[in-house]
Protein backbone atom coordinates (compact mmCIF):
# COMPACT_ATOMS: atom_id res chain seq x y z
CA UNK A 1 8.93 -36.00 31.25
CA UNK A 2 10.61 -38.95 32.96
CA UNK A 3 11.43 -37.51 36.87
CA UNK A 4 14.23 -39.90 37.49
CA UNK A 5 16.17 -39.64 34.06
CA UNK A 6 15.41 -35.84 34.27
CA UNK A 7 17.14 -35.23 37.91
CA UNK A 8 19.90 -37.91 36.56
CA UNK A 9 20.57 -35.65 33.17
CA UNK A 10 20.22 -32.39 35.82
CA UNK A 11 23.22 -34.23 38.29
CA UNK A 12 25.57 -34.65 35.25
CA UNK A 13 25.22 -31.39 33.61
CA UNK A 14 25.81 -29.36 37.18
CA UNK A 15 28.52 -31.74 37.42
CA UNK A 16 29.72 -31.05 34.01
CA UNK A 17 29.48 -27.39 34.98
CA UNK A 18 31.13 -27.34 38.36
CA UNK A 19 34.01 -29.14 36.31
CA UNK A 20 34.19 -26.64 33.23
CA UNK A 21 34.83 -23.87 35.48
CA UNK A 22 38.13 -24.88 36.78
CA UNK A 23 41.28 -25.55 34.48
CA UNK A 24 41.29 -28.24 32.01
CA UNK A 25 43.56 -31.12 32.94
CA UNK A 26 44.21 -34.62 31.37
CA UNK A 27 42.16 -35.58 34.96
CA UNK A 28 39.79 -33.47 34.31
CA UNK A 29 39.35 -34.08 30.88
CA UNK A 30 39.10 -37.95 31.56
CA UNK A 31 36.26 -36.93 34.05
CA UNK A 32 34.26 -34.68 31.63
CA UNK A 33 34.43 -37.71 28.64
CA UNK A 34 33.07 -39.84 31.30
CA UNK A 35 30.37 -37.65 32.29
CA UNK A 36 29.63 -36.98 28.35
CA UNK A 37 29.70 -40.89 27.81
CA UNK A 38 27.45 -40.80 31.22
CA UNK A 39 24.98 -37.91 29.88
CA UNK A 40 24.61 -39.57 26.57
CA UNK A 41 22.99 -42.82 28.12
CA UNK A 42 20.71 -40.94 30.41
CA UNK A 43 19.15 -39.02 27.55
CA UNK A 44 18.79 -42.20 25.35
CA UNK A 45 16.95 -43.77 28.40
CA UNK A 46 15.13 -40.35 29.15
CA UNK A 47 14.28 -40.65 25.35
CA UNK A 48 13.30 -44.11 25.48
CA UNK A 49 11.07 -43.46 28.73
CA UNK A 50 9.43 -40.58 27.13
CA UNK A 51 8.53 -42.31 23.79
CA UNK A 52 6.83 -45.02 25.93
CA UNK A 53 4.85 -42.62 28.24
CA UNK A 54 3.27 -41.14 25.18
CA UNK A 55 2.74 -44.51 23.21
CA UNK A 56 0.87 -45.62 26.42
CA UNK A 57 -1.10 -42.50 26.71
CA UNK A 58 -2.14 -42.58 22.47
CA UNK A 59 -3.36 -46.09 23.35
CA UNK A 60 -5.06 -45.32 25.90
CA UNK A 61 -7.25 -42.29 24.33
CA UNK A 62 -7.69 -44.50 20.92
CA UNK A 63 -9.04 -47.02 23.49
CA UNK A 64 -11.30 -44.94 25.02
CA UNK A 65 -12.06 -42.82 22.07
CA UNK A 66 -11.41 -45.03 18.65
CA UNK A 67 -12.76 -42.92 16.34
CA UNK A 68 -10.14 -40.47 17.09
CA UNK A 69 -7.48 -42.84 15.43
């Protein structure tokens, strides 16, 4: 899995946490739609990321290996 997305997703979740546990606001409302807008792009990137690790790694074994393909 992708480190830096990973620890990003991590940061926004305990953040998303931290902020559940208190009482719901119009602030703090704004602040947990940000945070879900926020939480929504790092898992498309950590997505993204993870798709090409593995595309890398399949091209790498059907280059070393191409009957495997």
């Amino acid at each position: 899995m992708p480190a830096a997305t990973e620890s990003e997703i991590e940061e926004v979740c305990a953040r998303i946490r931290e902020i559940s546990r208190g009482e719901l606001t119009p602030k703090t409302e704004t602040e947990l739609r940000k945070l879900a807008f926020v939480l929504r792009i790092a898992i498309t990137r950590h997505v993204k990321l993870a798709k090409s690790s593995l595309t890398t790694k399949k091209s790498a074994i059907e280059a070393r290996d191409p009957e495997q393909s």
